[in-house]
N, C-alpha and C. Protein backbone atom coordinates (compact mmCIF):
# COMPACT_ATOMS: atom_id res chain seq x y z
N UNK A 1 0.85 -1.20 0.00
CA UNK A 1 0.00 0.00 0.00
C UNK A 1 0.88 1.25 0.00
N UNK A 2 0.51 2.22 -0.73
CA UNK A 2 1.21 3.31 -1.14
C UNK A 2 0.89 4.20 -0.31
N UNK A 3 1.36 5.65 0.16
CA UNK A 3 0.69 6.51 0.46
C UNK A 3 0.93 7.81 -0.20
N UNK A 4 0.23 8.68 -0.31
CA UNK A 4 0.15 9.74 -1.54
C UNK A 4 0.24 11.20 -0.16
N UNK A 5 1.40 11.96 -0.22
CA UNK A 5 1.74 13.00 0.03
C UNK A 5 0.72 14.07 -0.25
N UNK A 6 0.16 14.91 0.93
CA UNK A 6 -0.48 15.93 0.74
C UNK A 6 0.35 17.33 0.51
N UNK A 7 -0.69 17.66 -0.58
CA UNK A 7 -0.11 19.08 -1.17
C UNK A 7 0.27 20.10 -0.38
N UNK A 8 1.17 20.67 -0.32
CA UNK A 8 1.02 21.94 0.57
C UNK A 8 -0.35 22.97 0.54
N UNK A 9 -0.74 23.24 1.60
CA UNK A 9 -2.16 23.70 1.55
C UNK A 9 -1.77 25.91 0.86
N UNK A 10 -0.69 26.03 0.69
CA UNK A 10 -0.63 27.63 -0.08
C UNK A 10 0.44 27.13 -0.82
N UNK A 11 0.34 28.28 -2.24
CA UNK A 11 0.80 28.18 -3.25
C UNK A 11 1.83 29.83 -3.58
N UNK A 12 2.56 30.31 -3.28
CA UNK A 12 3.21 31.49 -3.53
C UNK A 12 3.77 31.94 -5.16
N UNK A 13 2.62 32.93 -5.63
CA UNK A 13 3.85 33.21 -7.22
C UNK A 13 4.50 34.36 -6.75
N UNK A 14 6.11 34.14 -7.11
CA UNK A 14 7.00 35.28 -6.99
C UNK A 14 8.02 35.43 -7.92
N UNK A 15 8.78 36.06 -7.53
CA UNK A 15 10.13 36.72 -8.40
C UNK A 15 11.05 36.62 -7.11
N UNK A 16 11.78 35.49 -7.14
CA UNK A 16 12.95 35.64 -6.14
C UNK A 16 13.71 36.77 -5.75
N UNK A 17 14.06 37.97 -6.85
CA UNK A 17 14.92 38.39 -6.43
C UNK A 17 14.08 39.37 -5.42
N UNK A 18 12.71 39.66 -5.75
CA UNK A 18 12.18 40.99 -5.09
C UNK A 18 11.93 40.71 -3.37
N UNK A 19 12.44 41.61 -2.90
CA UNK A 19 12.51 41.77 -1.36
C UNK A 19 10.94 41.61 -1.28
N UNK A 20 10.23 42.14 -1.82
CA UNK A 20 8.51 42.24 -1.35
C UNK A 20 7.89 40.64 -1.31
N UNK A 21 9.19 39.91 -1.80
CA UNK A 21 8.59 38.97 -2.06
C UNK A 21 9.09 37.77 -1.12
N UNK A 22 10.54 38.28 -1.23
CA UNK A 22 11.42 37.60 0.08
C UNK A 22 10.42 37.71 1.68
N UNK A 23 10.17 39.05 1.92
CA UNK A 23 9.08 39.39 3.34
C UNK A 23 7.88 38.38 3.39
N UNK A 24 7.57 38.08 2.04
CA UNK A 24 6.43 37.16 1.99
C UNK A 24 7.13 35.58 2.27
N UNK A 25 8.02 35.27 1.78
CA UNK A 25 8.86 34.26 2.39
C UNK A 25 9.24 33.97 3.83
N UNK A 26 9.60 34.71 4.16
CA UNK A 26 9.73 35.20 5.67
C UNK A 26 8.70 34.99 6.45
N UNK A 27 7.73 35.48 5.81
CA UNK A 27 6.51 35.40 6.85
C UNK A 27 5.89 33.96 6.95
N UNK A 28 5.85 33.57 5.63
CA UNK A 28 5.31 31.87 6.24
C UNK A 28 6.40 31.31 6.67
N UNK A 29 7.55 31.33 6.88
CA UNK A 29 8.54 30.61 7.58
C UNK A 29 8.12 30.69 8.91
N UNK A 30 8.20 32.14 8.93
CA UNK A 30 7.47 32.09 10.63
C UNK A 30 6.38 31.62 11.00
N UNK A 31 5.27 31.46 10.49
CA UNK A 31 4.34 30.85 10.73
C UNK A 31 4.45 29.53 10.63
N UNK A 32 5.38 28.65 10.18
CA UNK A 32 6.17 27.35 9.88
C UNK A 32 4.97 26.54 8.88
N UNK A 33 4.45 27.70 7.53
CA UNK A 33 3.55 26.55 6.45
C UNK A 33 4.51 26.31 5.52
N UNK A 34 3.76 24.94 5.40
CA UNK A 34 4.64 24.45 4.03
C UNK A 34 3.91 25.44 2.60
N UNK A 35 4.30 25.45 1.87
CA UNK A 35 4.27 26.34 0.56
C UNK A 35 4.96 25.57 -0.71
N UNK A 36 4.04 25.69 -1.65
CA UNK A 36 4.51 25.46 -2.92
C UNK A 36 5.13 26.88 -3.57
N UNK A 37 6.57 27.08 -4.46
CA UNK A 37 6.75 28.30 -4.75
C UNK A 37 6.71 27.96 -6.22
N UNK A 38 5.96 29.22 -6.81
CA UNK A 38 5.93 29.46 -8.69
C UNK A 38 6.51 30.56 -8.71
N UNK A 39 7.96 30.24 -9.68
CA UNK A 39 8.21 31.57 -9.71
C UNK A 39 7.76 32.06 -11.10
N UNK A 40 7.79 33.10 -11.06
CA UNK A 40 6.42 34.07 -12.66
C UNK A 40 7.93 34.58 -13.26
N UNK A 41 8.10 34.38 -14.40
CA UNK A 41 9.00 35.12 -15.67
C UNK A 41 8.67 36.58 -16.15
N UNK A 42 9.10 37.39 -15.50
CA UNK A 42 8.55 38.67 -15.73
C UNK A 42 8.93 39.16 -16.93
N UNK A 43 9.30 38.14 -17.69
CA UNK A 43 9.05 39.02 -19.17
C UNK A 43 8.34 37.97 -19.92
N UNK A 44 7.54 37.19 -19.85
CA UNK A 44 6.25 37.05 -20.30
C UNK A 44 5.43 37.49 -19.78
N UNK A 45 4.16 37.90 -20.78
CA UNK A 45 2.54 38.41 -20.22
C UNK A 45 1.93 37.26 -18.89
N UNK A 46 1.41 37.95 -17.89
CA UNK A 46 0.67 37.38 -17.21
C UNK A 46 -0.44 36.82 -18.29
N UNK A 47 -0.55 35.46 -17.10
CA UNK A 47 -1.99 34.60 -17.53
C UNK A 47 -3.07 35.00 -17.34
N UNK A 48 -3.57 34.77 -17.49
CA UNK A 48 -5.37 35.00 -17.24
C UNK A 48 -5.43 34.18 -15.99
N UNK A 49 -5.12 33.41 -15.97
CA UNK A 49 -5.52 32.51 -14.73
C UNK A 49 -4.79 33.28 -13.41
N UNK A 50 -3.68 33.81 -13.72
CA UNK A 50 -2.87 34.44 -12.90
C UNK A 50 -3.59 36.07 -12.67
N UNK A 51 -3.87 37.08 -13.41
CA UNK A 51 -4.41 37.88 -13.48
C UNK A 51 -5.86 37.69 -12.07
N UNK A 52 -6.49 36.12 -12.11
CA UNK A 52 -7.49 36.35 -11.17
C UNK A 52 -7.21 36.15 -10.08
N UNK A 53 -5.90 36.08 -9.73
CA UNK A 53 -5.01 35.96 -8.58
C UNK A 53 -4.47 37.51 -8.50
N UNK A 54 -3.99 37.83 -8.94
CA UNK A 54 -3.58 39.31 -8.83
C UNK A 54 -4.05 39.91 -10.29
N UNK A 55 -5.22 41.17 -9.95
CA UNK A 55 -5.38 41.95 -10.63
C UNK A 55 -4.53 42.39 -11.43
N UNK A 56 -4.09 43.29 -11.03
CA UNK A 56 -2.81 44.17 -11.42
C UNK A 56 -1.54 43.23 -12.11
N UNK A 57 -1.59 42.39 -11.88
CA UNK A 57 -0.22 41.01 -12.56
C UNK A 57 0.67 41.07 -11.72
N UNK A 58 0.95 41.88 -10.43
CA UNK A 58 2.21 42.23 -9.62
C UNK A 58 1.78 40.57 -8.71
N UNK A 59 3.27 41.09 -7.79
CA UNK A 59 3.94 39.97 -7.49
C UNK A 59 4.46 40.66 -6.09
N UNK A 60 4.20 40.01 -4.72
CA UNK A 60 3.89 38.58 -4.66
C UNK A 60 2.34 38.36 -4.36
N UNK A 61 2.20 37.28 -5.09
CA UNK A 61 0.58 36.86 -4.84
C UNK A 61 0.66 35.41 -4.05
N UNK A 62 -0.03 35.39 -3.16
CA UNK A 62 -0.71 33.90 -2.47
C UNK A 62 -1.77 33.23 -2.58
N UNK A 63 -1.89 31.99 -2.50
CA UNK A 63 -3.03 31.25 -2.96
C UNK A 63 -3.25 29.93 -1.47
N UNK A 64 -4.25 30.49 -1.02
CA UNK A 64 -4.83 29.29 0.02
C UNK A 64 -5.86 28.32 -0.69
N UNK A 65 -4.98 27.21 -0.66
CA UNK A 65 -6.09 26.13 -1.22
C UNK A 65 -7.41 25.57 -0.36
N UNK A 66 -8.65 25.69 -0.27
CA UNK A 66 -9.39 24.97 0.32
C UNK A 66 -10.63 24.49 -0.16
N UNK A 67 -11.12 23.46 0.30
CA UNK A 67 -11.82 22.66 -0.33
C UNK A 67 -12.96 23.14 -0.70
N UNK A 68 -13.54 24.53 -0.33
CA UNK A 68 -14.71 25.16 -1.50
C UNK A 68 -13.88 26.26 -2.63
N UNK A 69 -12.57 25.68 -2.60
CA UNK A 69 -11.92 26.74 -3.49
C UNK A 69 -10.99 27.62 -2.96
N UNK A 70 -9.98 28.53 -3.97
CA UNK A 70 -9.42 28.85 -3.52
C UNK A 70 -9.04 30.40 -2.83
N UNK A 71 -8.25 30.88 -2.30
CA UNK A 71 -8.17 32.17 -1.61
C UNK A 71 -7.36 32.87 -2.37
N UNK A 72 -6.83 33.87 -2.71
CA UNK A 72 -5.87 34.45 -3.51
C UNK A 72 -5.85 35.97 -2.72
N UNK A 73 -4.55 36.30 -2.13
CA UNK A 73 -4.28 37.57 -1.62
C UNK A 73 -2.90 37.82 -2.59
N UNK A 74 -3.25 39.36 -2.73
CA UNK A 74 -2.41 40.13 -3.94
C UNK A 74 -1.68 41.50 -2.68
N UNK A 75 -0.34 41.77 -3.16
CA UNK A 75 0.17 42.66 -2.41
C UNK A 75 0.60 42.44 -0.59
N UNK A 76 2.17 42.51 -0.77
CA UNK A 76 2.76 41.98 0.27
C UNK A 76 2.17 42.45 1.65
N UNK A 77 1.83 43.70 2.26
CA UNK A 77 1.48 44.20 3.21
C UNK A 77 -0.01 43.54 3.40
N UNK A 78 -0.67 43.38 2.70
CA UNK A 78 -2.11 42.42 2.87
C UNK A 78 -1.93 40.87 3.30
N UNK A 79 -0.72 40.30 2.59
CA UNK A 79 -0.41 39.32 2.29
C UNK A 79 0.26 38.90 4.34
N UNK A 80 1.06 39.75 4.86
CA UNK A 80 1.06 39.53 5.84
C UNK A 80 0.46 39.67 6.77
N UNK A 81 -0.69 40.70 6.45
CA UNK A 81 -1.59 40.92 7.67
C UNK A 81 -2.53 39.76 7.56
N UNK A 82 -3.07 38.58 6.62
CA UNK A 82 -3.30 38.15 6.25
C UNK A 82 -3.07 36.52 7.31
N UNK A 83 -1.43 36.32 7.15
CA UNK A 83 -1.10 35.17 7.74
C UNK A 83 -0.83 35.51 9.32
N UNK A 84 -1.35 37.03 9.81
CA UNK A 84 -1.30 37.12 11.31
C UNK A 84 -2.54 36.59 11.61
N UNK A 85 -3.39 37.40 10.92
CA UNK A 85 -4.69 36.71 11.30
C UNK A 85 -5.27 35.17 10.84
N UNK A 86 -4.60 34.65 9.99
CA UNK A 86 -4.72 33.04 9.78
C UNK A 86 -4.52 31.96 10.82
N UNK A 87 -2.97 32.72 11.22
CA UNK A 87 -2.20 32.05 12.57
C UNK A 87 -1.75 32.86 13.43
N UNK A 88 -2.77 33.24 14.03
CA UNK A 88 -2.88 33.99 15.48
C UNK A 88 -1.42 33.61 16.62
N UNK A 89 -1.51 32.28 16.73
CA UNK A 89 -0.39 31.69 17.94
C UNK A 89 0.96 31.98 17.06
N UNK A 90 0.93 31.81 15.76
CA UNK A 90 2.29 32.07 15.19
C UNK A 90 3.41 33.57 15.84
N UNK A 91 4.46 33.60 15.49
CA UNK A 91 5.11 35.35 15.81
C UNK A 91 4.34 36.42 15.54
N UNK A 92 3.56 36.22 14.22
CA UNK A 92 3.24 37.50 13.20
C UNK A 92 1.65 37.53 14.00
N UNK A 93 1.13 36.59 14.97
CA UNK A 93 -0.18 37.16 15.80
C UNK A 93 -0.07 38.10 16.44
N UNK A 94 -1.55 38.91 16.70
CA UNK A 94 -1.23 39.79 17.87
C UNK A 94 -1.78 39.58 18.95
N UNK A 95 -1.12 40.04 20.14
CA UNK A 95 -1.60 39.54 21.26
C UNK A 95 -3.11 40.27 22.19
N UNK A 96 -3.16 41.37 21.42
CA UNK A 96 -4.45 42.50 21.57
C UNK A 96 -4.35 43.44 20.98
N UNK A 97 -5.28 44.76 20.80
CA UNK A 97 -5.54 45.46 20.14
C UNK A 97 -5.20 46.67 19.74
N UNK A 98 -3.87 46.60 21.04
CA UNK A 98 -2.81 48.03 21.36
C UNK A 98 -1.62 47.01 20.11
N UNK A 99 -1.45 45.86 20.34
CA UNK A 99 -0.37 45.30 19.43
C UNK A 99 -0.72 45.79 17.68
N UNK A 100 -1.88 45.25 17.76
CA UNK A 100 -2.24 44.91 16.40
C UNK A 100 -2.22 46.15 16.30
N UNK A 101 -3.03 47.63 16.70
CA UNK A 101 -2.77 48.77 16.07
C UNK A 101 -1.00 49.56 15.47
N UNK A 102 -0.32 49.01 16.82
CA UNK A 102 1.04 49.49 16.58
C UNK A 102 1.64 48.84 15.16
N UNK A 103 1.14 47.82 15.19
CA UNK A 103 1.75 47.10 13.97
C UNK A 103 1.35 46.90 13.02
N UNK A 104 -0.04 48.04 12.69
CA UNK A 104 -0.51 47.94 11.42
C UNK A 104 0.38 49.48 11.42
N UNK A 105 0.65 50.74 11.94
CA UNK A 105 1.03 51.31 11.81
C UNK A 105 2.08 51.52 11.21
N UNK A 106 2.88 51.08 11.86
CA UNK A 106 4.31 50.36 11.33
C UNK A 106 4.62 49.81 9.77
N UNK A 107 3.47 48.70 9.60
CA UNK A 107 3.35 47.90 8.40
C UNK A 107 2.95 48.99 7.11
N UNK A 108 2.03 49.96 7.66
CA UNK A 108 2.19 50.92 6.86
C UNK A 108 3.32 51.87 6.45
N UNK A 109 4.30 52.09 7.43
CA UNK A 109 4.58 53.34 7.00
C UNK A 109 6.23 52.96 6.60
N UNK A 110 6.28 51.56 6.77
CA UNK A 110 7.48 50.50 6.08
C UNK A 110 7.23 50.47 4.27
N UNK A 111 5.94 50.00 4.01
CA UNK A 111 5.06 49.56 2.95
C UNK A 111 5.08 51.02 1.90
N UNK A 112 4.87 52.52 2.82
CA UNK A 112 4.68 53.73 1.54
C UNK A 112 5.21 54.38 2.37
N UNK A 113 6.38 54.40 3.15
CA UNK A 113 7.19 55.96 3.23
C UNK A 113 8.59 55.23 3.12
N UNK A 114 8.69 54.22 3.82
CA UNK A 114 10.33 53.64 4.28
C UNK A 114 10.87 53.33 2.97
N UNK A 115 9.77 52.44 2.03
CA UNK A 115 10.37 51.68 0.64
C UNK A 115 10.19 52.43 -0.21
N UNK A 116 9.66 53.31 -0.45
CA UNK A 116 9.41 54.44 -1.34
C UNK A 116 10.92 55.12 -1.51
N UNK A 117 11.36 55.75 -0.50
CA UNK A 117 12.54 56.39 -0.34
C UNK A 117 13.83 55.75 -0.65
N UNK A 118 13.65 54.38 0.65
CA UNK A 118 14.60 53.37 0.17
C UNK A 118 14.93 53.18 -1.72
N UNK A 119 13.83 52.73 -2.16
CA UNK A 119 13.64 52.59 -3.92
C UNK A 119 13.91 53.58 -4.58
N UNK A 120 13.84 55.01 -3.89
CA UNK A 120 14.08 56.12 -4.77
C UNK A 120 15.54 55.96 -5.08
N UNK A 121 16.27 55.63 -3.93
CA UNK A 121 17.72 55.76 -4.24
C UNK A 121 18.38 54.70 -4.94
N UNK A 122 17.46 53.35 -4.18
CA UNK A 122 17.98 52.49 -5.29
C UNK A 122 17.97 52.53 -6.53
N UNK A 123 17.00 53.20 -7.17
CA UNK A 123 16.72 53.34 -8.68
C UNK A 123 17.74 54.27 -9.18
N UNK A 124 18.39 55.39 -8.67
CA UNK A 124 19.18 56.13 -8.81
C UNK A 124 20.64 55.67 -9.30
N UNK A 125 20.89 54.50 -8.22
CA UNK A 125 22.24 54.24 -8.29
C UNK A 125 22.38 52.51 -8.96
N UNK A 126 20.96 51.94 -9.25
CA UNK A 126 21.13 50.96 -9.76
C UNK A 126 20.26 50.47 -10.79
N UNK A 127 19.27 51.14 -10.93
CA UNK A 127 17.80 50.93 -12.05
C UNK A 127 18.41 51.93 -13.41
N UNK A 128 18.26 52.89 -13.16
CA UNK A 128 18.53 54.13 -13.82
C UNK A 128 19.44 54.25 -15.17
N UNK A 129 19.36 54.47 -16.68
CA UNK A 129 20.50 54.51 -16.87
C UNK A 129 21.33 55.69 -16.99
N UNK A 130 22.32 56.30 -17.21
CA UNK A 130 23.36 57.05 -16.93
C UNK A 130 22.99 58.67 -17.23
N UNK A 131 22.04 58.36 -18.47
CA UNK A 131 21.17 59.57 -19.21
C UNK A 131 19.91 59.98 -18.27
N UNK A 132 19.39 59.10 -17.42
CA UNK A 132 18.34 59.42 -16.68
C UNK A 132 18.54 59.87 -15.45
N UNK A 133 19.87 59.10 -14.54
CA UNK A 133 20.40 59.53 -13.50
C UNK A 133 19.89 61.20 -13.04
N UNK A 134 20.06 61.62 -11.97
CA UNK A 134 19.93 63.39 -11.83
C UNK A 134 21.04 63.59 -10.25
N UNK A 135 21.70 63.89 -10.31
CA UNK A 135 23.36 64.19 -9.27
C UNK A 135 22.26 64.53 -7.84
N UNK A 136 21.68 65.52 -8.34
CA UNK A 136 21.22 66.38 -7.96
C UNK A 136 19.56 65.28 -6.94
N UNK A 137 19.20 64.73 -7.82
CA UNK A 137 18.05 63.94 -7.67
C UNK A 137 18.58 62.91 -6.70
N UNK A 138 19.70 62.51 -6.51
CA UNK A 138 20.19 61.61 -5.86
C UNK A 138 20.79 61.62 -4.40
N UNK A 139 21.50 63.22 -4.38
CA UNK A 139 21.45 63.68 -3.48
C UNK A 139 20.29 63.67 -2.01
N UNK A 140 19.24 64.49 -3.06
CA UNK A 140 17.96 64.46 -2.42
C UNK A 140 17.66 63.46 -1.72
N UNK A 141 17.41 62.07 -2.44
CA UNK A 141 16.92 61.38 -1.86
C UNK A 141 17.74 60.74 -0.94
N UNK A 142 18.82 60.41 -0.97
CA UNK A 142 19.99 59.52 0.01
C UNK A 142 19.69 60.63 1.47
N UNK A 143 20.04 62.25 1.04
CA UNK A 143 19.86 63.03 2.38
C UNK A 143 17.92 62.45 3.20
N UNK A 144 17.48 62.62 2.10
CA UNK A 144 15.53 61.95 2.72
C UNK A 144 15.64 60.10 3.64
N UNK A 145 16.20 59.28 2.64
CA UNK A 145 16.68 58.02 3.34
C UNK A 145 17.10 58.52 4.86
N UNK A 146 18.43 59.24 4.40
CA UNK A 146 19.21 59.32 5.71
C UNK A 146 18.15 59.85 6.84
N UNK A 147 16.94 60.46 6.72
CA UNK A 147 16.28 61.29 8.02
C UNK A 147 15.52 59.88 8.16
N UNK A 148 14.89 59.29 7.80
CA UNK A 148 13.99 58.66 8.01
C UNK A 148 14.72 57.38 8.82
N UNK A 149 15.84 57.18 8.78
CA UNK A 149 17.00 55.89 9.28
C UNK A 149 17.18 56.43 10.43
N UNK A 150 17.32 57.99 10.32
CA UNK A 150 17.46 58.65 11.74
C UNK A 150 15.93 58.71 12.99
N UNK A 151 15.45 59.12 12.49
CA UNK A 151 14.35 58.59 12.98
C UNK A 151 13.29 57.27 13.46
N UNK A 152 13.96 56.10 12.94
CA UNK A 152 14.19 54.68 12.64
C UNK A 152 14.85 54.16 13.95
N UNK A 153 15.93 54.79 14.05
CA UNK A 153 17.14 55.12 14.76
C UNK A 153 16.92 54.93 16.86
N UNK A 154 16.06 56.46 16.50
CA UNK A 154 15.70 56.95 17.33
C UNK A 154 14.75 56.36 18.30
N UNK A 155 13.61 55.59 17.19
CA UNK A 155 12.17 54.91 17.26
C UNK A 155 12.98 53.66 18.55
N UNK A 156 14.24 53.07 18.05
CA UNK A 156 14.86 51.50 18.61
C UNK A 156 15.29 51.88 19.94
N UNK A 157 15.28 52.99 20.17
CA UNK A 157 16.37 53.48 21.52
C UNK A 157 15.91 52.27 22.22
N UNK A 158 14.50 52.29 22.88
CA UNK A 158 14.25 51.11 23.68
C UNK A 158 13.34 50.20 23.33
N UNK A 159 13.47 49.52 22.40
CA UNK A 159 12.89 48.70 22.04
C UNK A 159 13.37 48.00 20.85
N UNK A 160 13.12 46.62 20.76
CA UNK A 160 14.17 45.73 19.82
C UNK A 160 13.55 45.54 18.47
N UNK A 161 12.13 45.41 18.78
CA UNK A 161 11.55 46.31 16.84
C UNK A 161 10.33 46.78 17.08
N UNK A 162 10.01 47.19 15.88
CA UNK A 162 9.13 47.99 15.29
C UNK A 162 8.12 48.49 16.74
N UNK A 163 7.08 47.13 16.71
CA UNK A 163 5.87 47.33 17.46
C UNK A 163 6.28 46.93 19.21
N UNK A 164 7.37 46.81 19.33
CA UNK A 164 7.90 46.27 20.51
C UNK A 164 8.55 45.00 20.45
N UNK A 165 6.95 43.84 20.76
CA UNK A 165 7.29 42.47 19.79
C UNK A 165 7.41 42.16 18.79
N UNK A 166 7.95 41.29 17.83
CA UNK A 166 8.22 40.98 16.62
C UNK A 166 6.80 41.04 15.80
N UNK A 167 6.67 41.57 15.13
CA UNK A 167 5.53 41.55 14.18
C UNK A 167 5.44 42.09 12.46
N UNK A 168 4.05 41.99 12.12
CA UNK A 168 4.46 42.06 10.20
C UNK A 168 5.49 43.03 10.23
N UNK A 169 5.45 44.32 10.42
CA UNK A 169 5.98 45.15 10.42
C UNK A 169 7.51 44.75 10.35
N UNK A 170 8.16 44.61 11.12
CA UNK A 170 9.51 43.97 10.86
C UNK A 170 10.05 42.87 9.63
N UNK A 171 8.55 42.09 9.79
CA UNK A 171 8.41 40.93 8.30
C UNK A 171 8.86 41.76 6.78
N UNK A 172 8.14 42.84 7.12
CA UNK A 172 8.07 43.54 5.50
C UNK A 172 9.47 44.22 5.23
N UNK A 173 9.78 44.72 6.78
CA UNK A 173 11.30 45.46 6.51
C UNK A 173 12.67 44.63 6.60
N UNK A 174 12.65 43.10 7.10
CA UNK A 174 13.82 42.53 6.40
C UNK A 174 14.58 42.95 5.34
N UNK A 175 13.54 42.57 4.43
CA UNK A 175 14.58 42.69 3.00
C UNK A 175 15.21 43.97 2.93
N UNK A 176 14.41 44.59 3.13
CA UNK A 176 14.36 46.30 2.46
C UNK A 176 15.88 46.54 3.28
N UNK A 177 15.75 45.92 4.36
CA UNK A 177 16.70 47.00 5.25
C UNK A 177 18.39 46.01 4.58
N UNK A 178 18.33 44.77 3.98
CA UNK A 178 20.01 44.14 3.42
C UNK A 178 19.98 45.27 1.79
N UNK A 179 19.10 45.77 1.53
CA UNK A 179 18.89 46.38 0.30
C UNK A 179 20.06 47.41 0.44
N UNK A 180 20.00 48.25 1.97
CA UNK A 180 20.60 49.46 2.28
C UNK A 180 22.84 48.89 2.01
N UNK A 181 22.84 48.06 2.12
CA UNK A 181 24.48 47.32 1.47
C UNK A 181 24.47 47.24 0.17
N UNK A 182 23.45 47.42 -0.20
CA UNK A 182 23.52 47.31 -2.31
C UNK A 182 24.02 49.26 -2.12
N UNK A 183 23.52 49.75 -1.17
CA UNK A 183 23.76 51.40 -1.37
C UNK A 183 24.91 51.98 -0.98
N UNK A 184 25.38 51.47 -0.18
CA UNK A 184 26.97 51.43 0.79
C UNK A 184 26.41 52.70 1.47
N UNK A 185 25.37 52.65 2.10
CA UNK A 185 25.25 53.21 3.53
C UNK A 185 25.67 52.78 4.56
N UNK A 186 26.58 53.60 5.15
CA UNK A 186 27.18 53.32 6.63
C UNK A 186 26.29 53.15 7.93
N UNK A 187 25.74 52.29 8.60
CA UNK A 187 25.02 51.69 9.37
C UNK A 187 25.82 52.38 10.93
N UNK A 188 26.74 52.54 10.63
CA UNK A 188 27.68 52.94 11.77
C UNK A 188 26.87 54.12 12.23
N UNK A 189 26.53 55.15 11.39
CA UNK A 189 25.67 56.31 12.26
C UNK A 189 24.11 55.84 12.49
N UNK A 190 24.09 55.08 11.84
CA UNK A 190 22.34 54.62 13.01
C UNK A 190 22.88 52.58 13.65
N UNK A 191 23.04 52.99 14.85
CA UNK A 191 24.15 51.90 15.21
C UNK A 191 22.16 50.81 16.02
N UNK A 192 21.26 51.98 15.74
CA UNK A 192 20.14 50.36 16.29
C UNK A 192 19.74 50.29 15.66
N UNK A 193 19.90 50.70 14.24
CA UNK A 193 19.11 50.23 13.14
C UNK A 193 20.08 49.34 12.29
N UNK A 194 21.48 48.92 12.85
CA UNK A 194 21.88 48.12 12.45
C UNK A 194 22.09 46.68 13.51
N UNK A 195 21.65 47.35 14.61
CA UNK A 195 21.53 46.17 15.60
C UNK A 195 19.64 45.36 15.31
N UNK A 196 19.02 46.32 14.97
CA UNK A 196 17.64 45.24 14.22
C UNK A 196 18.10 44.42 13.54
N UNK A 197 18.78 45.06 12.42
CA UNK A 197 18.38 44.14 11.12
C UNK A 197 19.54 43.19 11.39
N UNK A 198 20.69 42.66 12.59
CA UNK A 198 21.44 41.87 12.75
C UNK A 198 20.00 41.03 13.48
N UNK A 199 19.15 41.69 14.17
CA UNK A 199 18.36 40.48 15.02
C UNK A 199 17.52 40.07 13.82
N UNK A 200 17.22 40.20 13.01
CA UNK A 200 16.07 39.87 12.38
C UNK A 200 16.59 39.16 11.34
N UNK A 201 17.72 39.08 10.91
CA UNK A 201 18.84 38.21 10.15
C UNK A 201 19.28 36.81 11.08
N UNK A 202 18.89 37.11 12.29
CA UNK A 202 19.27 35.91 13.11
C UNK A 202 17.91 34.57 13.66
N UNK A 203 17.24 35.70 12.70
CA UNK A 203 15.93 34.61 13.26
C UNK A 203 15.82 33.70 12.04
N UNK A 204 15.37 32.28 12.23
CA UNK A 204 15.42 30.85 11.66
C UNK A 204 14.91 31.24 9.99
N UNK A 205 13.39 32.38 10.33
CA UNK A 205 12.99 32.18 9.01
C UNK A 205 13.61 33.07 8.06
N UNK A 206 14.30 33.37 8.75
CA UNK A 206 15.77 34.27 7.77
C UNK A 206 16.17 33.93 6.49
N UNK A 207 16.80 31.90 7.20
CA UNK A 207 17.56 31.31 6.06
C UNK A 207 17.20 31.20 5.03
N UNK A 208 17.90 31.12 3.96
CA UNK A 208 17.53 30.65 2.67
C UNK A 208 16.43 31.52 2.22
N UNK A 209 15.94 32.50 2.53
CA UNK A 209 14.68 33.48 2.26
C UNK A 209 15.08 34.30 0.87
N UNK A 210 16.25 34.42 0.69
CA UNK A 210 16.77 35.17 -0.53
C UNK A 210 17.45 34.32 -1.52
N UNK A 211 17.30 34.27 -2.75
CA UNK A 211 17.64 33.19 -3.93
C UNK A 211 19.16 33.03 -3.40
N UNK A 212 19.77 31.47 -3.79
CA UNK A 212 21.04 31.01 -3.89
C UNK A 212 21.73 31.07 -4.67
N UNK A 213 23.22 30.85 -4.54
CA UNK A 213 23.66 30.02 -6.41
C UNK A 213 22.23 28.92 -6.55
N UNK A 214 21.87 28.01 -5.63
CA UNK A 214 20.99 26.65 -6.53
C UNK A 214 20.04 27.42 -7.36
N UNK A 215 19.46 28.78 -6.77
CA UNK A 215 18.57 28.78 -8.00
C UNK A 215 18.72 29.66 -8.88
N UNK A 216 19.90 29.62 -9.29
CA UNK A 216 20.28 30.35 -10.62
C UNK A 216 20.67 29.20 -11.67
N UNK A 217 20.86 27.74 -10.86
CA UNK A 217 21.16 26.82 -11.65
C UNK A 217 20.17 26.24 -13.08
């Protein structure tokens, strides 16, 4: 007698390299689900089938399989508020209603002020090509990064992240924050915003969260 392996009950389409997508990695690690991963070729057209998974064709999208069908959440910040409230006892639960507010707060302002800025510069010094660049434009934004790191900074004096306890909020800013070494920002002047992202690099669902050599093979 044989026995036949059950499917992983979620299905993740992503793009390895994107941090938005890595956070989404992260987050079911912590919640410890198994996951099937598709990764999407972003230079072919989205599917139709994919499209009713994510509107928009962006990435990362999730898919909960269940037996009247399936679930499909589009956009990373949904996507984790999503698996707090799925798995309450997991890290990414909250424990009441002062938590959960702090850490939707947070999740927001990681999601459209932190990565916004962050991306501005990255695009500057690594999207951009040489004709589009602006000296001037770049400036700007690295000095805007820099306040908001300071303030970031400031936020850690006493406390080890975001919402206090570990929550989405920190989930979403993993990536973003190894992004800041693609920029050769010195971490040395915000010395707890480099003591986070050493704790949050040290937690289990860390590993392997960002593509390898294996999968370039």
């Amino acid at each position: 007698m044989t026995t036949t392996s059950k499917a992983p009950p979620f299905t993740l389409y992503e793009y390895r390299p994107s941090p938005f997508c890595v956070a989404v990695r992260v987050g079911l690690n912590e919640c410890q689900v198994p996951f099937t991963p598709r990764d999407v070729d972003l230079t072919k057209p989205r599917t139709a089938a994919f499209l009713k998974r994510s509107p928009f064709g962006r990435l990362p999208a999730l898919v909960e399989h269940r037996p009247g069908g399936e679930l499909a959440i589009f956009e990373s910040p949904a996507i984790l508020l999503f698996l707090a409230e799925r798995f309450p006892q997991s890290p990414l639960g909250f424990t009441d209603l002062t938590a959960r507010g702090e850490a939707y707060s947070w999740l927001s302002y990681i999601g459209t002020g932190f990565a916004v800025e962050l991306w501005t510069v990255y695009c500057e010094q690594h999207v951009l090509d040489d004709s589009e660049r602006s000296p001037r434009s770049n400036v700007r934004a690295k000095a805007e990064l820099d306040r908001h790191l300071d303030v970031l900074d400031r936020h850690l004096a006493r406390r080890a992240f975001l919402a206090g306890d570990y929550s989405v909020a920190d989930t979403l800013a993993t990536p973003l924050l190894d992004l800041l070494e693609q920029l050769k920002i010195d971490l040395d002047a915000f010395p707890r915003v480099r003591s986070w992202r050493d704790r949050l690099r040290e937690r289990p669902s860390y590993k392997d969260a960002w593509p390898g050599e294996e999968d370039d093979e």
